[in-house]
PDB file of N, CA and C in Angstrom:
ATOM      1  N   UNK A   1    -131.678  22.323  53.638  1.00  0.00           N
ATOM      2  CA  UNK A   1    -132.005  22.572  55.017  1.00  0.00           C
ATOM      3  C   UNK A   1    -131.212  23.768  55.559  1.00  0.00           C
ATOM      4  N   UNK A   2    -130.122  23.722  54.872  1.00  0.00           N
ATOM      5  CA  UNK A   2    -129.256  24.977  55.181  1.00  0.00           C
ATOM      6  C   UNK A   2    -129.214  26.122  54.773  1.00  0.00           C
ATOM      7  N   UNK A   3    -128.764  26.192  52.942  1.00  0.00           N
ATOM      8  CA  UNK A   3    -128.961  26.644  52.376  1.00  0.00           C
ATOM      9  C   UNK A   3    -130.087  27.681  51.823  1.00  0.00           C
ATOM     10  N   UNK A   4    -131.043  26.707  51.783  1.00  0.00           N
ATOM     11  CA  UNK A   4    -132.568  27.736  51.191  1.00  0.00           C
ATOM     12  C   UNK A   4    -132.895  28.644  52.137  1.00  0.00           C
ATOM     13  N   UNK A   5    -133.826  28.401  53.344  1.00  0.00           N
ATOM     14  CA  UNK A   5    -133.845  29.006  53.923  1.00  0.00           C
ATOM     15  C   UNK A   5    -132.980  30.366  54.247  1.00  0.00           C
ATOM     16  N   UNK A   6    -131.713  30.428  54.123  1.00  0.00           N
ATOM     17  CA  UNK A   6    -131.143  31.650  54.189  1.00  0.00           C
ATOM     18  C   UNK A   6    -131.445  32.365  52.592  1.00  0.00           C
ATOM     19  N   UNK A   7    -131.610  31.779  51.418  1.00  0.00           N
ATOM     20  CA  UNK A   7    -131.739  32.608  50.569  1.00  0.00           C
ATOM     21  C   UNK A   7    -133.504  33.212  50.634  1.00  0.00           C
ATOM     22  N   UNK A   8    -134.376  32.192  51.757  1.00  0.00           N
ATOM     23  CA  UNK A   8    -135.415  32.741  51.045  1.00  0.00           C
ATOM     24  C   UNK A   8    -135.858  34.279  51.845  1.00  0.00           C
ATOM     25  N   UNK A   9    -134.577  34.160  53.402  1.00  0.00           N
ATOM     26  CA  UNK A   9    -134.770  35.343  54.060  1.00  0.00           C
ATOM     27  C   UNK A   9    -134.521  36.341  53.029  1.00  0.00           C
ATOM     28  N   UNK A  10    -133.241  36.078  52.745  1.00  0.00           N
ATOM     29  CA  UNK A  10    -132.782  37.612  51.573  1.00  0.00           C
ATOM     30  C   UNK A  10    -133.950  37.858  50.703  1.00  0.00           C
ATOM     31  N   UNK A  11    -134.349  37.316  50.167  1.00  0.00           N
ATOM     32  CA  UNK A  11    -135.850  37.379  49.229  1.00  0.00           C
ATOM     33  C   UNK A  11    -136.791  37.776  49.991  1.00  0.00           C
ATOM     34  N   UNK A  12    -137.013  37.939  51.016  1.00  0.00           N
ATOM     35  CA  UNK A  12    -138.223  38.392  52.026  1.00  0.00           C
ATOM     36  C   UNK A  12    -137.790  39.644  52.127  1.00  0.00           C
ATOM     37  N   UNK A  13    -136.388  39.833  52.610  1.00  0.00           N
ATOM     38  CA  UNK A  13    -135.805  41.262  53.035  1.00  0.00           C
ATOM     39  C   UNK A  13    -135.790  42.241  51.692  1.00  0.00           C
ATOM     40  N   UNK A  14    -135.497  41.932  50.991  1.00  0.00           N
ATOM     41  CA  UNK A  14    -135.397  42.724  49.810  1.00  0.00           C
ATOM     42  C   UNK A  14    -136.741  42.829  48.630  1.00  0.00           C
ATOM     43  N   UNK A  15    -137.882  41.929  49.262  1.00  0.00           N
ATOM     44  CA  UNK A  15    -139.048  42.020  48.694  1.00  0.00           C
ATOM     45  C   UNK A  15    -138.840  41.700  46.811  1.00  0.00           C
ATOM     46  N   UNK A  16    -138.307  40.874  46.563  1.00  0.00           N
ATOM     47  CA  UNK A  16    -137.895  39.996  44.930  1.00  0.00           C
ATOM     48  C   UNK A  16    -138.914  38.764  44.987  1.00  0.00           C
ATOM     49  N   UNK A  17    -139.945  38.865  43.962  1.00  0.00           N
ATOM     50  CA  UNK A  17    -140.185  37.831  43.833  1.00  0.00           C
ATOM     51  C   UNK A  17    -139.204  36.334  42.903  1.00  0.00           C
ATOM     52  N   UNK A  18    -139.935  35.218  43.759  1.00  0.00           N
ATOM     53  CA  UNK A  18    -139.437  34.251  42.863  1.00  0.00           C
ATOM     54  C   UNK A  18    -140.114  33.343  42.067  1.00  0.00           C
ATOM     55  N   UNK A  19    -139.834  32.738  41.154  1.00  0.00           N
ATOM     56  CA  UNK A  19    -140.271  31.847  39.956  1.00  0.00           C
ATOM     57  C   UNK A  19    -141.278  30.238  41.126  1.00  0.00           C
ATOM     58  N   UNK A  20    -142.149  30.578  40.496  1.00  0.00           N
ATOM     59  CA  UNK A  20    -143.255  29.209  41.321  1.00  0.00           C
ATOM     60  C   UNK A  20    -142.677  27.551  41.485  1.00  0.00           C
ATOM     61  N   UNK A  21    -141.485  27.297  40.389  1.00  0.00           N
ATOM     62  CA  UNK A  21    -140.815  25.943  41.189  1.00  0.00           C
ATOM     63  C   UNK A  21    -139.676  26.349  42.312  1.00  0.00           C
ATOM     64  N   UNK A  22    -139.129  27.328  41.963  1.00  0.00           N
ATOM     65  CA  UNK A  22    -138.395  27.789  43.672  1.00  0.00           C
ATOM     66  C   UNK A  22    -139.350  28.449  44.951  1.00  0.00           C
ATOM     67  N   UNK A  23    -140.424  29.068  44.708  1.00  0.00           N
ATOM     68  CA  UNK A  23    -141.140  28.743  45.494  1.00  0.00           C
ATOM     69  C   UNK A  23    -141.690  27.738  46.372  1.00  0.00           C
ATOM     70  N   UNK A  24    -141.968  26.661  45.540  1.00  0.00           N
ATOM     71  CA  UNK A  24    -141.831  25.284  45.899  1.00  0.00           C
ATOM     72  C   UNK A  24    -140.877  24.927  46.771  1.00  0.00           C
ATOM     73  N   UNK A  25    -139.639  25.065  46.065  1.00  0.00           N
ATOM     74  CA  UNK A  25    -138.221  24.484  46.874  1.00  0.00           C
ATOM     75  C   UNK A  25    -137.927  25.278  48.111  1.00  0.00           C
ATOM     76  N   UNK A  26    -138.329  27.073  48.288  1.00  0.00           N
ATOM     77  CA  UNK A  26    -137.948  27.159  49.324  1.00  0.00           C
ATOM     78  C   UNK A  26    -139.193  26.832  50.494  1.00  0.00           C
ATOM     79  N   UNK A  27    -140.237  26.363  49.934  1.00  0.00           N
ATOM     80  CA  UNK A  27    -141.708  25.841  51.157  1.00  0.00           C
ATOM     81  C   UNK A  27    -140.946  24.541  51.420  1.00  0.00           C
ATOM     82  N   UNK A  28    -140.761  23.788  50.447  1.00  0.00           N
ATOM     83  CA  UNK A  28    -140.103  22.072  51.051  1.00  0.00           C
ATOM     84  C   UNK A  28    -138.790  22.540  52.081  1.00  0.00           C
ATOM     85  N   UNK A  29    -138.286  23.720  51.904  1.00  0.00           N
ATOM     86  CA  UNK A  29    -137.125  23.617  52.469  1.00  0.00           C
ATOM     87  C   UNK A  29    -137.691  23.865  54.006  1.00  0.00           C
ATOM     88  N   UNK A  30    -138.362  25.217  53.791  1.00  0.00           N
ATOM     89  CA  UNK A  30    -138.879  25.189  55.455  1.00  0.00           C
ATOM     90  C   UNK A  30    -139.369  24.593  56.007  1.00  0.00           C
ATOM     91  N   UNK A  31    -140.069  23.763  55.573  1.00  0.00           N
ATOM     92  CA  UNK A  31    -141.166  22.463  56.255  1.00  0.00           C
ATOM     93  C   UNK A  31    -139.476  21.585  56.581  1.00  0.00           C
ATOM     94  N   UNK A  32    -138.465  21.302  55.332  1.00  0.00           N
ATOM     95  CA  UNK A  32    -137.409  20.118  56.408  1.00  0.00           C
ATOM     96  C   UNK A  32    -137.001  20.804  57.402  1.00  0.00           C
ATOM     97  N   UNK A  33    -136.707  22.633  57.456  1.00  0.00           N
ATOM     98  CA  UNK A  33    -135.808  22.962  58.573  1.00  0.00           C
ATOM     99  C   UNK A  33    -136.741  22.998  59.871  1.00  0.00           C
ATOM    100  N   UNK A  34    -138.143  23.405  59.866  1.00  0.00           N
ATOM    101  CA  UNK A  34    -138.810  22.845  61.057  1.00  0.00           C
ATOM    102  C   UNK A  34    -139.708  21.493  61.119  1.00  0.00           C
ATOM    103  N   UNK A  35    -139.355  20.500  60.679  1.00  0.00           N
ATOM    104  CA  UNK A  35    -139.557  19.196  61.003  1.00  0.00           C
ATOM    105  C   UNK A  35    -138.053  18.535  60.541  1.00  0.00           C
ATOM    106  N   UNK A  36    -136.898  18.632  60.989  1.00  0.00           N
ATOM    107  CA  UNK A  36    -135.911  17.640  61.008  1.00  0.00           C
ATOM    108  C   UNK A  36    -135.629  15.946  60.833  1.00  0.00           C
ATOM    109  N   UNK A  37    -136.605  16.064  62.171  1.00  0.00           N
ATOM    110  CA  UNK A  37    -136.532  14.240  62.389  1.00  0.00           C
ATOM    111  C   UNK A  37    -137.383  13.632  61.139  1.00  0.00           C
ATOM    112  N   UNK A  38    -138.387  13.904  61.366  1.00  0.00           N
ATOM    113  CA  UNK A  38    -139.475  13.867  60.164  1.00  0.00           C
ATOM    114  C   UNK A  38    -138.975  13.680  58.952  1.00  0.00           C
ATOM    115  N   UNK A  39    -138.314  14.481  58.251  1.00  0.00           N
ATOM    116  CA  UNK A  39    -137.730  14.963  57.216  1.00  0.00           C
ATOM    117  C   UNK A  39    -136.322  13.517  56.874  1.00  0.00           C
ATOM    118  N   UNK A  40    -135.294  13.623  57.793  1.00  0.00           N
ATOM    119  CA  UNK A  40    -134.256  12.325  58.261  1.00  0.00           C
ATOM    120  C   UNK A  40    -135.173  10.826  57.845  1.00  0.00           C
ATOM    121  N   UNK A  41    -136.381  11.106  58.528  1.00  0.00           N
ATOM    122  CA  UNK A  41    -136.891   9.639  58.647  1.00  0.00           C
ATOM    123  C   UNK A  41    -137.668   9.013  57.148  1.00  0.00           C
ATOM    124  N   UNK A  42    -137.890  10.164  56.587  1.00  0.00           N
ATOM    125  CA  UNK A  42    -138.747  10.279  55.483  1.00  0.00           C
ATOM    126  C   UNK A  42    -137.435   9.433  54.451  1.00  0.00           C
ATOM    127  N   UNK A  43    -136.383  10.530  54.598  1.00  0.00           N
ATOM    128  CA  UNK A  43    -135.552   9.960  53.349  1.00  0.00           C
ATOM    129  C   UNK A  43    -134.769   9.040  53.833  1.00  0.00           C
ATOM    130  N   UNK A  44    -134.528   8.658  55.107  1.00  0.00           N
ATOM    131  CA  UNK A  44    -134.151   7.202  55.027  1.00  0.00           C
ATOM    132  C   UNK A  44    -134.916   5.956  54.756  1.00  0.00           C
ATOM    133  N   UNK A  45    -136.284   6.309  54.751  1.00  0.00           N
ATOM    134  CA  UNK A  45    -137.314   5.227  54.453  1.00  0.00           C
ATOM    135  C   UNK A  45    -137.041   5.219  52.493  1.00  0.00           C
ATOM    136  N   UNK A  46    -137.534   6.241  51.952  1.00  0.00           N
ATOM    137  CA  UNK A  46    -137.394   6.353  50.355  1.00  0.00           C
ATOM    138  C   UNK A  46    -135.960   5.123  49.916  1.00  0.00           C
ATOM    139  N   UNK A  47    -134.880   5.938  51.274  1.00  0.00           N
ATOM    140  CA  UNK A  47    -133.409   5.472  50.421  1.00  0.00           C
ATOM    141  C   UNK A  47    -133.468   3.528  50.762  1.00  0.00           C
ATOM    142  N   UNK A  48    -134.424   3.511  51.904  1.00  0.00           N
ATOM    143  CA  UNK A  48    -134.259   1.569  51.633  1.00  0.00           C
ATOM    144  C   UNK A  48    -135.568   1.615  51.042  1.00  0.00           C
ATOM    145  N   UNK A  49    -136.358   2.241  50.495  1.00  0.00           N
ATOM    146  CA  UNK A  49    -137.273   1.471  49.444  1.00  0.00           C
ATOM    147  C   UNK A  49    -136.766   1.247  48.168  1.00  0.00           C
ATOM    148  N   UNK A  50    -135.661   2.489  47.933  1.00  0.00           N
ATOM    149  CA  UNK A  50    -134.951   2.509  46.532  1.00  0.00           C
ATOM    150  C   UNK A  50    -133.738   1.317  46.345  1.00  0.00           C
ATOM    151  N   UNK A  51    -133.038   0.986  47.858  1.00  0.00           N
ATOM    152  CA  UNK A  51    -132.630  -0.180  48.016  1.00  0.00           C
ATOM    153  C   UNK A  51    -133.111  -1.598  47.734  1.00  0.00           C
ATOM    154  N   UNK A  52    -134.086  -1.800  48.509  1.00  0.00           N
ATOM    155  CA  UNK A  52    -135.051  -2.900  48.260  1.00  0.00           C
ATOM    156  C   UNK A  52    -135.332  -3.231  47.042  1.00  0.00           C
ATOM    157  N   UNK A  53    -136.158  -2.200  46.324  1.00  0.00           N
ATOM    158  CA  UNK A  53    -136.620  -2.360  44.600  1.00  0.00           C
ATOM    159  C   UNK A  53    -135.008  -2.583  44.010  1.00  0.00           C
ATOM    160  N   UNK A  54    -133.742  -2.506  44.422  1.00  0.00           N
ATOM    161  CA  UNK A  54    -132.993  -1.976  42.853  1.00  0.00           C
ATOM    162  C   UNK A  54    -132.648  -3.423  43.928  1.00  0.00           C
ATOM    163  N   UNK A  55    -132.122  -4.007  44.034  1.00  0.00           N
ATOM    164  CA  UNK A  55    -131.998  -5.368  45.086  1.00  0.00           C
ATOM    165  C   UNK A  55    -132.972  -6.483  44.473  1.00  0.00           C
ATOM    166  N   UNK A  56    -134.251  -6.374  44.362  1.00  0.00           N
ATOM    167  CA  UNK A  56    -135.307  -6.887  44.198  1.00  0.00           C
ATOM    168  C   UNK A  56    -134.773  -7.263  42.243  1.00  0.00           C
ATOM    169  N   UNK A  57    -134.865  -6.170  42.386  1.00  0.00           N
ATOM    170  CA  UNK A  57    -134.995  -5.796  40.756  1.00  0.00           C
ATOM    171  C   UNK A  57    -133.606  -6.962  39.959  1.00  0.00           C
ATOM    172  N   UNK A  58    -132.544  -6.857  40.558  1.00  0.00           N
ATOM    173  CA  UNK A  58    -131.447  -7.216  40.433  1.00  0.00           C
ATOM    174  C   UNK A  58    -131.733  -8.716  40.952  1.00  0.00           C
ATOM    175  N   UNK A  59    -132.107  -9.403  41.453  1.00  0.00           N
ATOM    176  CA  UNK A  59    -131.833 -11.078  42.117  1.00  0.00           C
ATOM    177  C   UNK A  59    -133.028 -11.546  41.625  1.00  0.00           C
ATOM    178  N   UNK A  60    -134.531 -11.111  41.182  1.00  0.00           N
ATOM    179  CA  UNK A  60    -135.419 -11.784  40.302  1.00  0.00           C
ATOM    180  C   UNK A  60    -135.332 -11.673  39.145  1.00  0.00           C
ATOM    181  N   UNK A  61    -135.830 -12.927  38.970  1.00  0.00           N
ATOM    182  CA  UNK A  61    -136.186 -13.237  37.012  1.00  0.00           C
ATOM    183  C   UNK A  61    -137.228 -12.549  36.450  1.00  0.00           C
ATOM    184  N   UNK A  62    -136.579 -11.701  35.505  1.00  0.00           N
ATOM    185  CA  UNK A  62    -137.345 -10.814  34.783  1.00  0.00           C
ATOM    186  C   UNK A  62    -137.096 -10.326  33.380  1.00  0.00           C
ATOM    187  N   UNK A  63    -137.793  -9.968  33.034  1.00  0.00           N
ATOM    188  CA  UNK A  63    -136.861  -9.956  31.669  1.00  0.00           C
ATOM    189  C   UNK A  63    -135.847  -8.283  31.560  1.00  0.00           C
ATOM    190  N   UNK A  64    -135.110  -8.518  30.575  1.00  0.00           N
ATOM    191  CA  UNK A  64    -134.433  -7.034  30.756  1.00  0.00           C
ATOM    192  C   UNK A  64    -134.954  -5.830  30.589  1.00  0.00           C
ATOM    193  N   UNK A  65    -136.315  -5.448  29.633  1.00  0.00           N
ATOM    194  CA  UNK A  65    -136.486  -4.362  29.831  1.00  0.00           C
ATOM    195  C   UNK A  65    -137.420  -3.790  30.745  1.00  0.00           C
ATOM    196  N   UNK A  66    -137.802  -4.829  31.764  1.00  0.00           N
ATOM    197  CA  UNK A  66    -138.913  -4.521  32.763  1.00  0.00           C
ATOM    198  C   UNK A  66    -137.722  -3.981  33.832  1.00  0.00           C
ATOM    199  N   UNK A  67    -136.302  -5.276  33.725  1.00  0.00           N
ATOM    200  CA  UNK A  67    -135.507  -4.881  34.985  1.00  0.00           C
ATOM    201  C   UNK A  67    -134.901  -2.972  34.674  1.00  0.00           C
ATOM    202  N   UNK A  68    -134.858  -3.212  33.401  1.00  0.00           N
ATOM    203  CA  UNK A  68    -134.363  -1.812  32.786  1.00  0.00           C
ATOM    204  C   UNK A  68    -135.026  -0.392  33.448  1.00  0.00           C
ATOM    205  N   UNK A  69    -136.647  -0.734  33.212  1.00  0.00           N
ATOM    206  CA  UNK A  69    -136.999   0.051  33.332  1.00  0.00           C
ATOM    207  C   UNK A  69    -137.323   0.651  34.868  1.00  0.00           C
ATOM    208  N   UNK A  70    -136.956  -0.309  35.671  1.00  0.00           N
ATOM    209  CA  UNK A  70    -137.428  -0.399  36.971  1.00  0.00           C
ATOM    210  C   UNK A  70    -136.247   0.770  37.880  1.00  0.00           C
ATOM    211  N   UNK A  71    -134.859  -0.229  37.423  1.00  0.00           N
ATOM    212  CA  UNK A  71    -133.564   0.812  37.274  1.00  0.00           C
ATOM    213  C   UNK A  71    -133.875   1.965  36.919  1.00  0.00           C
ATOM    214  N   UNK A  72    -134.249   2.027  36.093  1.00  0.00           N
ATOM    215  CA  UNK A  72    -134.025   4.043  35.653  1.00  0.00           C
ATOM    216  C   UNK A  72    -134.836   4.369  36.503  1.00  0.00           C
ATOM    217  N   UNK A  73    -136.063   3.574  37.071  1.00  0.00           N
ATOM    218  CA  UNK A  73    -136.953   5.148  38.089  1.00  0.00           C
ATOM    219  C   UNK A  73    -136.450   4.755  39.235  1.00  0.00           C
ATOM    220  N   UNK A  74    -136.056   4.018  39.887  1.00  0.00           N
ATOM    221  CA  UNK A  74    -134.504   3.636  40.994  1.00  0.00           C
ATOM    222  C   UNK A  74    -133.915   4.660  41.488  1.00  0.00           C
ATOM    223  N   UNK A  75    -133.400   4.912  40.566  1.00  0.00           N
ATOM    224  CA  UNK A  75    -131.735   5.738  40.350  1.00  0.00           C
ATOM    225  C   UNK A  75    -132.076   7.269  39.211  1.00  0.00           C
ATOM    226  N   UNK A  76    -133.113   7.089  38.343  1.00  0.00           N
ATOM    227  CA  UNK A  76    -133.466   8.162  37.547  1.00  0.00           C
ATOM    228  C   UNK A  76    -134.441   9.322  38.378  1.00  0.00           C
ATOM    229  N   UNK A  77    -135.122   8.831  38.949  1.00  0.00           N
ATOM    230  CA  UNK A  77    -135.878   9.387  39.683  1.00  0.00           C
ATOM    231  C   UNK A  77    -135.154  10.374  40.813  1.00  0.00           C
ATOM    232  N   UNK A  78    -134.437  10.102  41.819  1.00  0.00           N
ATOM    233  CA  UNK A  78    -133.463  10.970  42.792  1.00  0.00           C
ATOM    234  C   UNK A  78    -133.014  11.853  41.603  1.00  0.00           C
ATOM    235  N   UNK A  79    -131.718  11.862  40.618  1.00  0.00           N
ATOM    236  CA  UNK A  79    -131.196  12.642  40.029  1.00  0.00           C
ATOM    237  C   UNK A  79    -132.101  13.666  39.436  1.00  0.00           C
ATOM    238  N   UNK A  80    -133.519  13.340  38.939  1.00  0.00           N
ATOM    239  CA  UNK A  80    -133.990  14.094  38.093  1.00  0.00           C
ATOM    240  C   UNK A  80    -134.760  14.987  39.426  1.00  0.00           C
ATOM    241  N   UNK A  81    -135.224  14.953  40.546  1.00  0.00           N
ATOM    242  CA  UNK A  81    -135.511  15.861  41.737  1.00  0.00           C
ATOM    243  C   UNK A  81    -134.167  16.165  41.923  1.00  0.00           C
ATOM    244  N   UNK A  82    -132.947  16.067  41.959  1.00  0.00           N
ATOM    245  CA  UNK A  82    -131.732  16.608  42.055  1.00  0.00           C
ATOM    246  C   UNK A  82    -131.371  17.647  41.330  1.00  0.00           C
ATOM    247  N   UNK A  83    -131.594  17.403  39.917  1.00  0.00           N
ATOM    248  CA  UNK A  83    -131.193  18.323  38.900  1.00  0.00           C
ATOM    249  C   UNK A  83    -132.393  19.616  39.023  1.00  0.00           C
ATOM    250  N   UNK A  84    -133.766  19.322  39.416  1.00  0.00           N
ATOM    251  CA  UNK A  84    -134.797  20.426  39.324  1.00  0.00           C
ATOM    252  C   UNK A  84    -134.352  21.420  40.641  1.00  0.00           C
ATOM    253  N   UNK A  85    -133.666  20.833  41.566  1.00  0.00           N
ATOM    254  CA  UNK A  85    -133.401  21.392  42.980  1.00  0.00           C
ATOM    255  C   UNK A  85    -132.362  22.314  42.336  1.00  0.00           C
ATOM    256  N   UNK A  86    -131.758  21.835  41.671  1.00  0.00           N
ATOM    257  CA  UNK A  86    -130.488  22.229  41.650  1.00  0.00           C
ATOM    258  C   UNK A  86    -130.347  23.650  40.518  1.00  0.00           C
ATOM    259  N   UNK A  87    -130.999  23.475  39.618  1.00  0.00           N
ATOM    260  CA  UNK A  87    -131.777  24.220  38.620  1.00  0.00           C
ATOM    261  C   UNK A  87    -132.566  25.462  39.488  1.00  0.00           C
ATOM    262  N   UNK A  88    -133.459  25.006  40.232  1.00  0.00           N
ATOM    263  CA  UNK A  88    -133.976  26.497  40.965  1.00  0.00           C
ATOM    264  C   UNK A  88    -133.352  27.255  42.042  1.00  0.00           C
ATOM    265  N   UNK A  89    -132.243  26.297  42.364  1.00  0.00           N
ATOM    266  CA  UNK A  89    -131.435  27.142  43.664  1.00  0.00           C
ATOM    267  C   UNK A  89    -130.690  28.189  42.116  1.00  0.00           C
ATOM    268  N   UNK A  90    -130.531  27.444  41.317  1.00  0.00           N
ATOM    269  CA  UNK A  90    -129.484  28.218  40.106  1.00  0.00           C
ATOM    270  C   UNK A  90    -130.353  29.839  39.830  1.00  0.00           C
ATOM    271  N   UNK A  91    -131.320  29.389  39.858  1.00  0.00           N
ATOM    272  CA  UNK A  91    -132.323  30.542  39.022  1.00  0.00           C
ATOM    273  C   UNK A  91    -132.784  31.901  40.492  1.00  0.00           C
ATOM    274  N   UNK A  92    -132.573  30.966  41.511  1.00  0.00           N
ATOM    275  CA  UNK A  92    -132.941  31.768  42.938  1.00  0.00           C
ATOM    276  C   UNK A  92    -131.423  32.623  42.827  1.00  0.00           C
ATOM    277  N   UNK A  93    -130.462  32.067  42.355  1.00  0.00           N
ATOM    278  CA  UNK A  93    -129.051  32.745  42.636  1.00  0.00           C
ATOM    279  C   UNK A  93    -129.028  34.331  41.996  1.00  0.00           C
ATOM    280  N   UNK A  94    -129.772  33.920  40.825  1.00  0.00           N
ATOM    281  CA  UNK A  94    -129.047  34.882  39.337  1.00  0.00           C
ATOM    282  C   UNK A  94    -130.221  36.096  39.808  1.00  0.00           C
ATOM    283  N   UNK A  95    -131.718  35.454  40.399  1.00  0.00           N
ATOM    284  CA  UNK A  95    -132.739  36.606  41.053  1.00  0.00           C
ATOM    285  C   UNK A  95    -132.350  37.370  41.867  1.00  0.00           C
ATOM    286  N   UNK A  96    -131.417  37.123  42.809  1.00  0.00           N
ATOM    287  CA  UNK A  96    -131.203  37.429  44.135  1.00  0.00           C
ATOM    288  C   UNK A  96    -129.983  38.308  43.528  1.00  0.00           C
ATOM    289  N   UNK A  97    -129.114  38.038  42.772  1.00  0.00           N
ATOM    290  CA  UNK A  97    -128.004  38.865  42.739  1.00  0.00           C
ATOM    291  C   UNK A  97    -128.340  40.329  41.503  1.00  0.00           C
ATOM    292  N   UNK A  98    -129.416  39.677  40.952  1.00  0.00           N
ATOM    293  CA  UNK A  98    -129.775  40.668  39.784  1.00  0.00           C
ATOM    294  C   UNK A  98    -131.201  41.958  41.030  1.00  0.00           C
ATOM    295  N   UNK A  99    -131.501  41.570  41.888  1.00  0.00           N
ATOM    296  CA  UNK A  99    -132.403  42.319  42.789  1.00  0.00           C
ATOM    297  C   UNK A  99    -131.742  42.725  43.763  1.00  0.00           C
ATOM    298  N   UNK A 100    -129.952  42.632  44.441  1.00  0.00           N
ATOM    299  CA  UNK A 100    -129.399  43.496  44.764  1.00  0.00           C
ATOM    300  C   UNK A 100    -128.678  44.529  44.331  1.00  0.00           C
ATOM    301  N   UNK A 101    -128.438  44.043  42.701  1.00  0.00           N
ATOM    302  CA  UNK A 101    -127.674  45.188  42.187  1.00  0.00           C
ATOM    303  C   UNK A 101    -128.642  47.018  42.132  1.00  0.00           C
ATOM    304  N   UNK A 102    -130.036  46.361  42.237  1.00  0.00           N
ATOM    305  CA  UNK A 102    -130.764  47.698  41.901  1.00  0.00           C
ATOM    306  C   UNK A 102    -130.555  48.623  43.156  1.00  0.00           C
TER     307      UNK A 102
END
């Protein structure tokens, strides 16, 4: 919300294209920085659904690799949109600094 948006100005100003999953990341970013509440309400709903299921998942009888598997997209799921976020801000970095040196 903070972040992108300022890199995707520099990328506008300096006319660099970027790679189509940071593209992505900096459109999601502008849609959270002008819808805020929206955005707040969205991921506090996800974070008690991810509550609920890993809760759920944990106090019913089930067998282990259903509870197993339920866990990993729980908890696997956030990290792995974490790591792709995190991955294209990486790749937006190395664009942006390799398109000011010219």
């Amino acid at each position: 919300m903070l972040v992108l948006p300022r890199y995707d100005k520099l990328f506008r100003e300096h006319s660099l294209k970027v790679p189509s999953h940071t593209d992505l990341l900096l459109t999601v970013a502008h849609w959270v920085e002008s819808h805020v509440l929206a955005a707040f309400l969205i991921a506090f709903a996800l974070m008690g659904t991810s509550l609920g299921l890993a809760h759920t998942a944990q106090t019913t009888a089930m067998s282990r690799p259903r509870r197993s598997l339920i866990l990993l997209v729980v908890f696997g799921l956030p990290c792995l949109v974490f790591i792709l976020a995190w991955v294209g801000v990486e790749s937006t970095h190395r664009t942006l600094i390799e398109g000011l040196k010219r």
